[in-house]
Structure formats: C-alpha cells, structure tokens
C-alpha atoms as a PDB file:
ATOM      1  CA  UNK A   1      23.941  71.054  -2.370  1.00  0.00           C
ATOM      2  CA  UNK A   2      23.548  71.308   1.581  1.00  0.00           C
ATOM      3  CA  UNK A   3      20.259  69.689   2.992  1.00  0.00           C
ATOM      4  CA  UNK A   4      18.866  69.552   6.404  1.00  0.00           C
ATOM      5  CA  UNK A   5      15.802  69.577   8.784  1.00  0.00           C
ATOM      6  CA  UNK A   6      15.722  71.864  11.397  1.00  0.00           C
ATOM      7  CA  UNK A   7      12.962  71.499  13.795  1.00  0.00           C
ATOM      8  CA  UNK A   8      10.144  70.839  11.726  1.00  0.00           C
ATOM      9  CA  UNK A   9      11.635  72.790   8.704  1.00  0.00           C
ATOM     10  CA  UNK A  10      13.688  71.576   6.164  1.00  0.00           C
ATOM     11  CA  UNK A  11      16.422  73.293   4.394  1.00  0.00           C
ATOM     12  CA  UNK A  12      18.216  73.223   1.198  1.00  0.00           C
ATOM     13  CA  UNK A  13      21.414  75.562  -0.224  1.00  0.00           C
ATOM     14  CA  UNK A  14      23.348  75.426  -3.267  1.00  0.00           C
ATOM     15  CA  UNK A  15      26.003  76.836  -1.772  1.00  0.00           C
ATOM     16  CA  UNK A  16      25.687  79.939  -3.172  1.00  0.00           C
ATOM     17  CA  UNK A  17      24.964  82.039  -0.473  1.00  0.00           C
ATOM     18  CA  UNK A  18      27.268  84.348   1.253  1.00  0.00           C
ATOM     19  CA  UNK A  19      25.798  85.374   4.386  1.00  0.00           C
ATOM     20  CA  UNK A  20      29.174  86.392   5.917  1.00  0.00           C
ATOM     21  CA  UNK A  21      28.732  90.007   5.476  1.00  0.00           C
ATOM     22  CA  UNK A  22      25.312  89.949   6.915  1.00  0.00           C
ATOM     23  CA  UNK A  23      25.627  92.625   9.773  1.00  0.00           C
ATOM     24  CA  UNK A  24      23.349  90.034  12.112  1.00  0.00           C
ATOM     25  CA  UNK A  25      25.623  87.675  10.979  1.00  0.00           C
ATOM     26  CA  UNK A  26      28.701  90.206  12.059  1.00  0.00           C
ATOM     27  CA  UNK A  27      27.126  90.919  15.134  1.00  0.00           C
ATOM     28  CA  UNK A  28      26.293  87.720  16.296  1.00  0.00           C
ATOM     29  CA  UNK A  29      30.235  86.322  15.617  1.00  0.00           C
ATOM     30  CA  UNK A  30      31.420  89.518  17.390  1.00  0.00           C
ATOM     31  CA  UNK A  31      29.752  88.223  20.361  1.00  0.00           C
ATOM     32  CA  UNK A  32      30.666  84.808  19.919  1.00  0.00           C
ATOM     33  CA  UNK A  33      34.678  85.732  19.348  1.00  0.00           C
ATOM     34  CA  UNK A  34      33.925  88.162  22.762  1.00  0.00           C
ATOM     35  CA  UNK A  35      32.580  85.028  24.468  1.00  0.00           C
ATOM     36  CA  UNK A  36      35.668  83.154  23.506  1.00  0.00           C
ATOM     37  CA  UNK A  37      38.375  85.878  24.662  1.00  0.00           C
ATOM     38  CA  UNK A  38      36.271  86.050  28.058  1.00  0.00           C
ATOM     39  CA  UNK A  39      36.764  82.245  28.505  1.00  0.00           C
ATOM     40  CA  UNK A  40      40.530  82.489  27.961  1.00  0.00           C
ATOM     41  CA  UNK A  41      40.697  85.477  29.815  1.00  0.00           C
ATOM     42  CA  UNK A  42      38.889  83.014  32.963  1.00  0.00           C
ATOM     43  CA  UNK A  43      41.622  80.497  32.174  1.00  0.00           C
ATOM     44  CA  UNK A  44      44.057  82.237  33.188  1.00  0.00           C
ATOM     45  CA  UNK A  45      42.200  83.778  36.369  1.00  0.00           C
ATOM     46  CA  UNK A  46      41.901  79.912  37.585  1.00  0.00           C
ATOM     47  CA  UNK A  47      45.550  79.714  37.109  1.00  0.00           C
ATOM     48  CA  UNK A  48      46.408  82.498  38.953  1.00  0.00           C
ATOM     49  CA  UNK A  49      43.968  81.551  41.992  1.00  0.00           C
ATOM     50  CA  UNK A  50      45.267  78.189  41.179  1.00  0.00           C
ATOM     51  CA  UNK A  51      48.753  79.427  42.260  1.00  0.00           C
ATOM     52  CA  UNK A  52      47.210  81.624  44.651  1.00  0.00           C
ATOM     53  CA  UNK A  53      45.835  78.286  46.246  1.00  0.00           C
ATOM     54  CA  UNK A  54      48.569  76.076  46.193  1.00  0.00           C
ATOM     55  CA  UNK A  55      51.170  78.549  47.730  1.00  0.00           C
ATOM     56  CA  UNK A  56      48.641  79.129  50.781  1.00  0.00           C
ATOM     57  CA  UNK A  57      48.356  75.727  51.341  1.00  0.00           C
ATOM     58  CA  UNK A  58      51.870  74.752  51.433  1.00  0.00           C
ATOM     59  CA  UNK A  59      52.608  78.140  53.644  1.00  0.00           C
ATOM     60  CA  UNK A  60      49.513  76.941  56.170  1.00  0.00           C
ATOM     61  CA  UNK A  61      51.705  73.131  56.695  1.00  0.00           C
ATOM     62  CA  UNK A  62      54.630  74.955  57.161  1.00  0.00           C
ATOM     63  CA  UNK A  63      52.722  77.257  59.734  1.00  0.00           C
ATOM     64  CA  UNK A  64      53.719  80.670  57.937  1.00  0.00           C
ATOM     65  CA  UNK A  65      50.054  81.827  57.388  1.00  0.00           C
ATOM     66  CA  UNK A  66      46.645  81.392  59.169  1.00  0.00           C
ATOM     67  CA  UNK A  67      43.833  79.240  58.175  1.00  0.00           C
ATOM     68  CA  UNK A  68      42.075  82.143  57.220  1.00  0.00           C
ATOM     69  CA  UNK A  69      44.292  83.014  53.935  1.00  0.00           C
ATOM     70  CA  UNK A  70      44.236  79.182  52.667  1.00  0.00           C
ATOM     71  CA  UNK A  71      40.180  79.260  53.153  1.00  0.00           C
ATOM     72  CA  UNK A  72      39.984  83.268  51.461  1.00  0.00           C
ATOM     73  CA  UNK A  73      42.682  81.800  48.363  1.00  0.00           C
ATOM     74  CA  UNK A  74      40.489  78.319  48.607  1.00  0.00           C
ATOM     75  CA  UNK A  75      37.174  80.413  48.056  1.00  0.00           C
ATOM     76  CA  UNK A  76      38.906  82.779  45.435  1.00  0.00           C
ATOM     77  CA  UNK A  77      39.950  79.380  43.161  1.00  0.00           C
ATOM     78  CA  UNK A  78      35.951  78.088  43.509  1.00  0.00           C
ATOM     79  CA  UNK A  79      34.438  81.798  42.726  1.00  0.00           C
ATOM     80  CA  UNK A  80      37.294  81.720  39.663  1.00  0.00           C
ATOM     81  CA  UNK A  81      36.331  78.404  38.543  1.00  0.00           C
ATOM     82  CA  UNK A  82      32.334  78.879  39.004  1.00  0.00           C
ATOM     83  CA  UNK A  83      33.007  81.896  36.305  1.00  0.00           C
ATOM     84  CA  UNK A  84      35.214  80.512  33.901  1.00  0.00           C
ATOM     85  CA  UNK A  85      31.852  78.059  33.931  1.00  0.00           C
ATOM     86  CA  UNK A  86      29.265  80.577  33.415  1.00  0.00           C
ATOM     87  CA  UNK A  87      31.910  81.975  30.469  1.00  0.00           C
ATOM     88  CA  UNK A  88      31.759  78.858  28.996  1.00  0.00           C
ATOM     89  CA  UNK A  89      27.941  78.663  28.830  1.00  0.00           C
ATOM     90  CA  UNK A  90      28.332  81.716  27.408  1.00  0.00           C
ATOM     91  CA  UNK A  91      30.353  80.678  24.188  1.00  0.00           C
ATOM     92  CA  UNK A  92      27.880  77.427  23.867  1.00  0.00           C
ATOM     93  CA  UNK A  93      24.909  79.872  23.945  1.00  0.00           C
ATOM     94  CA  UNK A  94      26.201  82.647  21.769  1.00  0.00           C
ATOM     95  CA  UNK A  95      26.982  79.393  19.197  1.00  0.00           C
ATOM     96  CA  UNK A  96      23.222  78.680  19.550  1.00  0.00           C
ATOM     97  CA  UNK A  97      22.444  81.908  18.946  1.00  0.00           C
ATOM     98  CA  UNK A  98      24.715  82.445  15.694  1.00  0.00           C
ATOM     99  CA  UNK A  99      23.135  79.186  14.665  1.00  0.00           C
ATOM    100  CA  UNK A 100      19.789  80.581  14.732  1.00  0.00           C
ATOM    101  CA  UNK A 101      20.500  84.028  12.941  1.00  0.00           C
ATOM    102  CA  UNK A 102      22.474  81.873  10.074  1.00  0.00           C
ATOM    103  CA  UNK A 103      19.997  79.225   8.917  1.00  0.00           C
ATOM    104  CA  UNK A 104      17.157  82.019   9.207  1.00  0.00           C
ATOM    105  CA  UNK A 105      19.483  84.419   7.170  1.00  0.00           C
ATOM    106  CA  UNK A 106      20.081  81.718   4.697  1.00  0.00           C
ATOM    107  CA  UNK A 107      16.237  81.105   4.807  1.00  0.00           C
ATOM    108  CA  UNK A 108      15.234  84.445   4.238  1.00  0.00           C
ATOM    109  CA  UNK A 109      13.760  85.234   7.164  1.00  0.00           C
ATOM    110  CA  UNK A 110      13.654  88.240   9.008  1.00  0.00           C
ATOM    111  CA  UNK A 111      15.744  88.434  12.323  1.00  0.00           C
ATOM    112  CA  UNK A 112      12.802  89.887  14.516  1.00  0.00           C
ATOM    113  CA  UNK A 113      10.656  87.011  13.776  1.00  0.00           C
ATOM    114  CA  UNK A 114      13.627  84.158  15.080  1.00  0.00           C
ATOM    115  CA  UNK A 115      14.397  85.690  18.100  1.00  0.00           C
END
C-alpha cells in the first residue's frame, strides 16, 4: 500500500489502480515527452551557436572577421541558451502538471475541479 499527504489531503492506494490509460493522463505525458524533445532539440541549438561562437572568436584574433559577427554569434549563443532555459521550465512544469492530474485521477476527482 502507497500512502501520502498532499497538501492538506492525505492519500492511500493499494496499488491497484491503473490510471495509465486515462486520456488526461495520456494527454498530460504527451506534453511532458513534447517538453522533453523540445529541450534536446535546444541542446543542440546551444551547440551549434556554441560552435557558431567559438569560430567567430578565434576568426576576430586572427583579424578575418569584424567585431560585429563575434557580438551577432555572441548574442545568438545567449538568446540559444536563455531558451533551452525557458524549455527546461517547461519539462519541470508540465511534471507538476502530470503530478496534479495523477494523484486527482487516482483520487477520483474530476479534472475541471484540479486545474
């Protein structure tokens, strides 16, 4: 048997319930798997600004490009990195939010009334 509080709440499941077919439940891991392929998809954007970055700034000492490339690639890693941010904020809310439809799924609550 699982047992928990939750807010003021408290829970307890035999384990007994299957709640992975739930189509909240479905919807709400959909979003969170989404949230997840966005952040690696953001990975690799850093990387490539990353790159981007690096090669200006070697080219700039050697004097083969202007200031004004290393400060556009500079500005492209920070805008890359800022959103790889907000996509990870994104996964640790869309958690919260599976969290939420689960225990009131598995407390027989309505979906409407949680959220």
């Amino acid at each position: 048997m699982l047992a928990f509080a939750w807010g003021s709440t408290s829970f307890a499941f035999d384990g007994d319930e299957d709640i992975s077919k739930d189509p909240f439940v479905v919807l709400f891991q959909a979003k969170l798997d989404e949230a997840h392929a966005e952040v690696v998809s953001h990975e690799a954007a850093v990387q490539l600004a990353k790159v981007k970055f690096d090669t200006a700034a070697r080219l700039l000492t050697q004097g083969a490009t202007s200031r004004e490339e290393y400060d556009t690639s500079q500005a492209a890693l920070r805008a890359a990195e800022a959103q790889l941010e907000v996509m990870r904020q994104r996964v640790v809310a869309r958690k919260a939010l599976l969290d939420v439809v689960i225990l009131n799924r598995l407390a027989g609550r309505e979906i409407q009334q949680c959220l």
